[in-house]
N, C-alpha and C. Protein backbone atom coordinates (compact mmCIF):
# COMPACT_ATOMS: atom_id res chain seq x y z
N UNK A 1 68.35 125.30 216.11
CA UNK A 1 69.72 125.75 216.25
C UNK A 1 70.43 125.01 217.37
N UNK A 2 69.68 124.96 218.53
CA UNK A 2 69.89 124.01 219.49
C UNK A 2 70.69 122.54 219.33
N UNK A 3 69.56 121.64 218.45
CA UNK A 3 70.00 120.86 217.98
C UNK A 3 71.38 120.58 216.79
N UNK A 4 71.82 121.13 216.09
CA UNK A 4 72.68 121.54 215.26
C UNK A 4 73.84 122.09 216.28
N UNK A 5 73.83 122.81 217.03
CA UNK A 5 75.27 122.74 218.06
C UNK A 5 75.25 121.62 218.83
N UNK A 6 74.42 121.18 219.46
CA UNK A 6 74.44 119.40 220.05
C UNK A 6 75.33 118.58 219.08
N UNK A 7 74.50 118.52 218.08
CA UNK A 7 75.59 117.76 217.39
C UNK A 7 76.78 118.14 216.38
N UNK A 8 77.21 119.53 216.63
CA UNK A 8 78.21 119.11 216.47
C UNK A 8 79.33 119.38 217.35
N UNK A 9 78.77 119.49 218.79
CA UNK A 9 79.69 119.26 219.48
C UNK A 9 79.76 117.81 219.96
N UNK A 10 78.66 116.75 219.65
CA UNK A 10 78.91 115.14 219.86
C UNK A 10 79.89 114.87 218.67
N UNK A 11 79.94 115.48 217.32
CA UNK A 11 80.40 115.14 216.54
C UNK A 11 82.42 115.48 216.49
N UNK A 12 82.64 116.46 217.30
CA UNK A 12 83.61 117.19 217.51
C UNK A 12 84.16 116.33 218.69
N UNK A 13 83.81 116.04 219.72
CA UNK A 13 83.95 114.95 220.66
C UNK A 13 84.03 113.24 220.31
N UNK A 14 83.47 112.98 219.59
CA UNK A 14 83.77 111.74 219.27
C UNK A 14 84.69 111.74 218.19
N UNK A 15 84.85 112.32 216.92
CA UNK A 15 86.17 112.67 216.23
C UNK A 15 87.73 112.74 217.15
N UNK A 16 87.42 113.14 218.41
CA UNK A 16 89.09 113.69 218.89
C UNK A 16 88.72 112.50 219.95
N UNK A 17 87.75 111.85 220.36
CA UNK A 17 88.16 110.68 221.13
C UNK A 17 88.02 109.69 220.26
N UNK A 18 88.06 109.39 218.98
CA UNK A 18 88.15 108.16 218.25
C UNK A 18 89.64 108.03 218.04
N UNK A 19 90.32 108.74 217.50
CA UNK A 19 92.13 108.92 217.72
C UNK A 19 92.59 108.59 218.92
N UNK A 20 92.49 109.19 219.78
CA UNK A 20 92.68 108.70 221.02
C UNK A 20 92.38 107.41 221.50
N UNK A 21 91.39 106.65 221.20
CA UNK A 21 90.51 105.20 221.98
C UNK A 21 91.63 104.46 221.03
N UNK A 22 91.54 104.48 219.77
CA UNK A 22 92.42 103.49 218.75
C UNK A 22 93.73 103.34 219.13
N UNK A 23 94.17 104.58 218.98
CA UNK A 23 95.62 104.21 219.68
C UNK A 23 95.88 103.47 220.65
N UNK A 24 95.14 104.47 221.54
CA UNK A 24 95.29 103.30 222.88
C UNK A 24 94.98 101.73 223.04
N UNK A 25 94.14 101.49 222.59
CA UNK A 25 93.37 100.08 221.77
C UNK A 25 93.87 99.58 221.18
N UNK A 26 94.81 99.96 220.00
CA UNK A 26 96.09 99.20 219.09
C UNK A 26 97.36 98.91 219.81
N UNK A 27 97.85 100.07 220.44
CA UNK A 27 98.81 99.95 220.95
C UNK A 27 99.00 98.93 222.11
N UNK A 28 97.89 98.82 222.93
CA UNK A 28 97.46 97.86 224.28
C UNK A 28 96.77 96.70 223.98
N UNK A 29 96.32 96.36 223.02
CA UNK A 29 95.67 95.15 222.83
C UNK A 29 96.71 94.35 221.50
N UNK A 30 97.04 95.31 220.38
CA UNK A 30 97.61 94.42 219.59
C UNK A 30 99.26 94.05 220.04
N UNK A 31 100.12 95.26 220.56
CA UNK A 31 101.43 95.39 220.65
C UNK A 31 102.11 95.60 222.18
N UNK A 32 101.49 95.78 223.19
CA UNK A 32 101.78 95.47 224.31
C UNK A 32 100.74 95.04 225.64
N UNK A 33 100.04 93.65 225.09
CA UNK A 33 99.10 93.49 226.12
C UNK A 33 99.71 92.80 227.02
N UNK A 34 100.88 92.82 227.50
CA UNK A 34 101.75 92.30 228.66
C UNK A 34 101.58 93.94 229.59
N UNK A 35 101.52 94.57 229.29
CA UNK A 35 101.86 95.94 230.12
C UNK A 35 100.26 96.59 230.04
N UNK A 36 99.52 96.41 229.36
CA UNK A 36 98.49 97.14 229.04
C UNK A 36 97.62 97.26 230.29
N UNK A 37 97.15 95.86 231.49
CA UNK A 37 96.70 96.24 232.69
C UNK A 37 97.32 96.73 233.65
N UNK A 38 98.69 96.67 233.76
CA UNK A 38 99.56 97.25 234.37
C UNK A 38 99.38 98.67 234.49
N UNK A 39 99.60 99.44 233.46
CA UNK A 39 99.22 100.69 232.82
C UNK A 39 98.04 100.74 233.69
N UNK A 40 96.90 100.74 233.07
CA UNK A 40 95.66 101.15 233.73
C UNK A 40 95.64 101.37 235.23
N UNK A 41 96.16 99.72 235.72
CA UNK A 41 95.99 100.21 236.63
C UNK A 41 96.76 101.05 237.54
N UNK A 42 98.03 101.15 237.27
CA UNK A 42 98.73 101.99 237.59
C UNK A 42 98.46 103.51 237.05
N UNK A 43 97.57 103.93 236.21
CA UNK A 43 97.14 105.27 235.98
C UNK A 43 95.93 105.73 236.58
N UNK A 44 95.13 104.48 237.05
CA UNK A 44 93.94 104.65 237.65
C UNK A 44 94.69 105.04 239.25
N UNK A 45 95.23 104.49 239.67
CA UNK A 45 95.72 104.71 241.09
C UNK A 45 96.24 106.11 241.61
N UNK A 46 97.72 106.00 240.35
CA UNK A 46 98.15 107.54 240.43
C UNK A 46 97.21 108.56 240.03
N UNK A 47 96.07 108.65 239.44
CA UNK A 47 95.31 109.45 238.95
C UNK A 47 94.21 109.82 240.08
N UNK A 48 94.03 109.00 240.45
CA UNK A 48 92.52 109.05 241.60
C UNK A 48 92.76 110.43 242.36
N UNK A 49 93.41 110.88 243.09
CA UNK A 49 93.83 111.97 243.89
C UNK A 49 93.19 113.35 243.06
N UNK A 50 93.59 112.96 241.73
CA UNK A 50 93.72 114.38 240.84
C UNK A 50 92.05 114.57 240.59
N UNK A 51 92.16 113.42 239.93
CA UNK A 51 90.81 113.36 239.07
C UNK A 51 89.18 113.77 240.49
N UNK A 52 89.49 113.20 241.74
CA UNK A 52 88.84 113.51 242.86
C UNK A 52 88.69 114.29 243.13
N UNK A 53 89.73 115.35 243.31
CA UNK A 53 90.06 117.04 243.60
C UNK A 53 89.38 117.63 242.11
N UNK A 54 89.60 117.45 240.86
CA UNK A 54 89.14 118.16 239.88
C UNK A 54 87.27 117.82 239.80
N UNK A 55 87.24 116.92 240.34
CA UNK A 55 85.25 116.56 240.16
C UNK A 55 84.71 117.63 241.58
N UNK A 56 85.72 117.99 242.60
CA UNK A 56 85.22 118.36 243.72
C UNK A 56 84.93 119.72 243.07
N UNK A 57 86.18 120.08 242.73
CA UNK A 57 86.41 121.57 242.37
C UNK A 57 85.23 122.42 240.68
N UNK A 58 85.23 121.21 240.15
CA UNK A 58 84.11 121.01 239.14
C UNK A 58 82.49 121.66 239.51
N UNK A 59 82.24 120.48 240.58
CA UNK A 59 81.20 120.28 241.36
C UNK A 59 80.78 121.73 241.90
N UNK A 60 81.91 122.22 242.70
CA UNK A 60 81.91 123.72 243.41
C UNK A 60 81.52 124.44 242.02
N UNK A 61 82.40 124.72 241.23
CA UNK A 61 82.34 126.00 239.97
C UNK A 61 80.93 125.68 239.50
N UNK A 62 80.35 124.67 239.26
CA UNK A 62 79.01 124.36 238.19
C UNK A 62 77.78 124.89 239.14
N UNK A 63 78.20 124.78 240.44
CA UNK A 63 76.78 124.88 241.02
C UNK A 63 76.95 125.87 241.63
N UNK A 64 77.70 127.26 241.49
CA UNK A 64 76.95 128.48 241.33
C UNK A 64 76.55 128.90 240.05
N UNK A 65 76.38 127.92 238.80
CA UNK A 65 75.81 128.72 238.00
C UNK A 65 74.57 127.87 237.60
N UNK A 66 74.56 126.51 238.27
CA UNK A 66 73.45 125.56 237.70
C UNK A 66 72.80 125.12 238.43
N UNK A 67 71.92 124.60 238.98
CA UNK A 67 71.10 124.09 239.87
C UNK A 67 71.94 122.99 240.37
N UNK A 68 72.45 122.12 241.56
CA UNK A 68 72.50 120.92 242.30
C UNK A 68 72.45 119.87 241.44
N UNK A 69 71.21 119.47 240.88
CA UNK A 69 71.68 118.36 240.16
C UNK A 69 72.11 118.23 239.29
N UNK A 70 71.99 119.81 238.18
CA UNK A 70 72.85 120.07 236.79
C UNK A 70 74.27 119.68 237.01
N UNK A 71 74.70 120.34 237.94
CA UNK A 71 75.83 120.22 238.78
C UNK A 71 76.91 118.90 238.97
N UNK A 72 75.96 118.48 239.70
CA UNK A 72 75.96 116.74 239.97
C UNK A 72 76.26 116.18 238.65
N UNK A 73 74.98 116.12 237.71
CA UNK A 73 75.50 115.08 236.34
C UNK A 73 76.65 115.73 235.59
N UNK A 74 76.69 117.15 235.51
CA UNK A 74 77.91 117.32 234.52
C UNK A 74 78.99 117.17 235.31
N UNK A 75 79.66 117.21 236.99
CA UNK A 75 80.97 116.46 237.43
C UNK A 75 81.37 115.16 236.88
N UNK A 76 79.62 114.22 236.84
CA UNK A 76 79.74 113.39 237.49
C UNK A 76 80.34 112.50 235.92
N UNK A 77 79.47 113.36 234.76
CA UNK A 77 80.04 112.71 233.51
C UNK A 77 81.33 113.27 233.44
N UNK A 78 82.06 114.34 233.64
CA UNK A 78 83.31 114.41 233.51
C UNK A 78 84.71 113.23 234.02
N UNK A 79 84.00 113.09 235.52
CA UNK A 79 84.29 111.75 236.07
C UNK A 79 84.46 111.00 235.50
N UNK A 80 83.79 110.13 234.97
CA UNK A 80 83.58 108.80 234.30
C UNK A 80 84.63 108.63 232.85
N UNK A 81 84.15 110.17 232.51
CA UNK A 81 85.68 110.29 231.21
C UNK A 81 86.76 110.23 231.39
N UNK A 82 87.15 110.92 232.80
CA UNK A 82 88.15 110.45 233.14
C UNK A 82 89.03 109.49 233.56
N UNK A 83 87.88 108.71 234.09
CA UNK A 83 88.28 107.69 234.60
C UNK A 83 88.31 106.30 233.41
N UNK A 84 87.69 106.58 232.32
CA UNK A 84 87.76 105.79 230.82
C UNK A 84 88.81 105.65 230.66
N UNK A 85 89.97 106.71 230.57
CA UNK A 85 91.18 106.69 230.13
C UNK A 85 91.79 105.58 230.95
N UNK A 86 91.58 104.83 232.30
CA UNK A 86 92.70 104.02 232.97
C UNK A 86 92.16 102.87 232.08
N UNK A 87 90.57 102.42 232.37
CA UNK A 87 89.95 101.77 231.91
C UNK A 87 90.40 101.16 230.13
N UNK A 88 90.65 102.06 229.31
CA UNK A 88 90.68 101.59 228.07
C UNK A 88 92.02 100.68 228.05
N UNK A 89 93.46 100.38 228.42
CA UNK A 89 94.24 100.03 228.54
C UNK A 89 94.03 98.58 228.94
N UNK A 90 93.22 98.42 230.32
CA UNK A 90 92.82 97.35 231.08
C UNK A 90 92.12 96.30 229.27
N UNK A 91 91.14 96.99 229.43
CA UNK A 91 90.36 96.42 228.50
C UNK A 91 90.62 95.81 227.01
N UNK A 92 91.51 96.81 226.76
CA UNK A 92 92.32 96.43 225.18
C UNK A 92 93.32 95.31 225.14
N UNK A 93 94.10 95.18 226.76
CA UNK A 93 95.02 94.26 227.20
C UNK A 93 94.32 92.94 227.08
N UNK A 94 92.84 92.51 227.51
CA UNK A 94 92.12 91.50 228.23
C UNK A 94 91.44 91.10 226.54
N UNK A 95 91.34 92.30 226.02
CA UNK A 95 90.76 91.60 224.34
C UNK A 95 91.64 91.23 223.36
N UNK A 96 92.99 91.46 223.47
CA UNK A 96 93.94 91.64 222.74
C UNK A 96 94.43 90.28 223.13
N UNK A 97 94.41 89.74 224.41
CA UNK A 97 94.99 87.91 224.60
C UNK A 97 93.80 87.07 224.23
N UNK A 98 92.35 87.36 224.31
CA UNK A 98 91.46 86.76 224.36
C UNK A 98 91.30 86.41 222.56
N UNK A 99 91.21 87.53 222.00
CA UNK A 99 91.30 87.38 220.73
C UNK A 99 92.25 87.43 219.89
N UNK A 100 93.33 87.29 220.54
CA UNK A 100 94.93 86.90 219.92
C UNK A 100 95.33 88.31 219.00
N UNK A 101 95.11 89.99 219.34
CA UNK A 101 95.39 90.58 218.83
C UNK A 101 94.40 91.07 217.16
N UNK A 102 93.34 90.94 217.42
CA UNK A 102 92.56 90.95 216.10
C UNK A 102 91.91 91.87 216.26
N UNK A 103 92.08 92.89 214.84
CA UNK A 103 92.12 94.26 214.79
C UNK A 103 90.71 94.80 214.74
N UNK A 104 90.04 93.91 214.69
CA UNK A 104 88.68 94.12 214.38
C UNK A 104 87.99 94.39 215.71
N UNK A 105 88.06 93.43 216.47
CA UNK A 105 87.87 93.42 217.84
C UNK A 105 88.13 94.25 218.56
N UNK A 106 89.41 94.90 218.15
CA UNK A 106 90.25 96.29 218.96
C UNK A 106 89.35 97.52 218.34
N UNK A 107 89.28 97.15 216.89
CA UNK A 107 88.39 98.37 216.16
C UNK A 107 87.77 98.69 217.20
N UNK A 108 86.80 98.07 217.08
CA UNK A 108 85.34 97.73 217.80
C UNK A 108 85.54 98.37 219.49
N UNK A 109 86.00 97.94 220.15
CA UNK A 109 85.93 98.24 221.24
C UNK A 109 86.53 99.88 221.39
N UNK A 110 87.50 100.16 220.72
CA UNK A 110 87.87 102.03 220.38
C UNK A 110 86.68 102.45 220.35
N UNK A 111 85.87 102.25 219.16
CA UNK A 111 84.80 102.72 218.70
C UNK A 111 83.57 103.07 219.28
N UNK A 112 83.90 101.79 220.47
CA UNK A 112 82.39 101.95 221.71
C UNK A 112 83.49 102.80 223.00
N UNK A 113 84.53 102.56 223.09
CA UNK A 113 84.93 103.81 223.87
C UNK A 113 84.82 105.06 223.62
N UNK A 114 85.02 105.57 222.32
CA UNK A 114 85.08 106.95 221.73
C UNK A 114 83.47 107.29 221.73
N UNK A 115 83.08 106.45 221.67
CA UNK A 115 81.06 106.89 221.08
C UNK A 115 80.19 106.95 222.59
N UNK A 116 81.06 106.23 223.75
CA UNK A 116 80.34 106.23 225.09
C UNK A 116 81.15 107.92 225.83
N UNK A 117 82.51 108.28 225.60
CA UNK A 117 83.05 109.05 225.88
C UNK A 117 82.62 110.37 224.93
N UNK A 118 82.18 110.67 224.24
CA UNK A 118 81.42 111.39 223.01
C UNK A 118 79.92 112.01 223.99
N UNK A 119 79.48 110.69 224.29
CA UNK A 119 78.04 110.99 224.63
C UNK A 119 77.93 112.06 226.05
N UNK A 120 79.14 111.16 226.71
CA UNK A 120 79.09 112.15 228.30
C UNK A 120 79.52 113.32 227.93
N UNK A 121 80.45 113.38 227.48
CA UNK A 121 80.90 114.76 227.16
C UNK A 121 79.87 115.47 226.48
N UNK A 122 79.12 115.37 225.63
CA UNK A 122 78.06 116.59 225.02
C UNK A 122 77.06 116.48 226.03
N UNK A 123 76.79 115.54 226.53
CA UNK A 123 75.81 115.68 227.68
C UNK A 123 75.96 116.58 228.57
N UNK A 124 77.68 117.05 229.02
CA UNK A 124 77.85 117.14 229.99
C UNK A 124 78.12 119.14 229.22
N UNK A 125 77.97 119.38 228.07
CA UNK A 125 78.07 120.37 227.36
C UNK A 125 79.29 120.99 226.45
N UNK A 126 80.26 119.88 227.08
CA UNK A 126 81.54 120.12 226.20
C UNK A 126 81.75 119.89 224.97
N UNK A 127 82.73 120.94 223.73
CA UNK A 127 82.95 121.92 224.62
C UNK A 127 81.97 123.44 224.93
N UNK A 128 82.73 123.87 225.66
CA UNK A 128 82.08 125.22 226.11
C UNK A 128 81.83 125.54 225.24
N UNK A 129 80.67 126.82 225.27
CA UNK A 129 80.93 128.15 224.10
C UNK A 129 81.35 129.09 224.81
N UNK A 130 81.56 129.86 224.40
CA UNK A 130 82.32 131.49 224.79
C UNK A 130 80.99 132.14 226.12
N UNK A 131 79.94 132.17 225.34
CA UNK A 131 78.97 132.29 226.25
C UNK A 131 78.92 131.77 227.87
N UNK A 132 79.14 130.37 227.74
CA UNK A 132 79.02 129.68 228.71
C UNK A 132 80.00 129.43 229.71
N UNK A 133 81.35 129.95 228.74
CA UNK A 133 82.51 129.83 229.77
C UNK A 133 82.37 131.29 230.55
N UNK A 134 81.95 132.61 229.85
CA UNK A 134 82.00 133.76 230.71
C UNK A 134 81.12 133.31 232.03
N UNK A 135 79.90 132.55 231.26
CA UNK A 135 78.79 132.88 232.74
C UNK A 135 79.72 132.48 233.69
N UNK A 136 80.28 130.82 233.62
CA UNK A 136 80.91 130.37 235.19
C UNK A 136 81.96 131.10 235.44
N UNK A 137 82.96 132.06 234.50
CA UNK A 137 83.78 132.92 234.93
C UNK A 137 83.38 134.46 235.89
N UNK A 138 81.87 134.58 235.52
CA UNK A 138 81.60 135.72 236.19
C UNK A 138 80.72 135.31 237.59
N UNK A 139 80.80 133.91 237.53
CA UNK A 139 79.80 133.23 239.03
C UNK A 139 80.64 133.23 239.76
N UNK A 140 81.86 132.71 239.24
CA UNK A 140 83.28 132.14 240.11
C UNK A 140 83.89 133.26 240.80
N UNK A 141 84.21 134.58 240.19
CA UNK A 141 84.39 135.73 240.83
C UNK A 141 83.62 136.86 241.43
N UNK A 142 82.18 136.44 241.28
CA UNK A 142 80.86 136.99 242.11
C UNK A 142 81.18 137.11 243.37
């Protein structure tokens, strides 16, 4: 049973980040890779503050209900997802001049964004179940 909610919450996660990676990937590599590192990095910058404070605050909520290092890896993959999003822009921009806009290439690289962003996320247990959101709701107000 275990296994069978694993996947289909990898399967549920990589479905809603494959829409997401493409777009971004079409839009930044085929139709505006003049702006596409710009973007990034300008979302990576403005973002850092937030995304820092939400891994701290993460970090705090998980580890009254999980051990330290449970703790640790599921911030730490939340992190990294987050931080994908500046990343995919950069990247789609740099494949999109290199390979003159070829859709295949853009495919491709969505595809390993959505399937690397897929993995942290079920790793990291998302999403919740009902179960799992009460426990940290009843740790958090303990």
């Amino acid at each position: 049973m275990r296994e069978y909610l694993h996947n289909r919450k990898f399967l549920r996660n990589f479905l809603t980040r494959l829409v997401a990676a493409e777009v971004l990937v079409v839009l930044f590599g085929k139709y505006g890779p003049e702006i596409g590192v710009k973007f990034g990095i300008l979302w990576l910058l403005a973002m850092t503050p937030f995304i820092l404070y939400l891994y701290r605050e993460e970090w705090q909520k998980f580890s009254k209900v999980y051990s330290p290092r449970e703790a640790d890896r599921i911030a730490t993959n939340l992190l990294m997802v987050r931080y994908m999003i500046g990343f995919i822009p950069i990247t789609a921009a740099l494949l999109g001049r290199w390979f003159d806009g070829n859709l295949i290439v853009l495919g491709l690289t969505g595809f390993l964004f959505a399937l690397l962003a897929a993995k942290l996320l079920t790793d990291a247990g998302y999403p919740l179940s009902r179960e799992e959101r009460e426990k940290i709701l009843k740790a958090q107000f303990a």
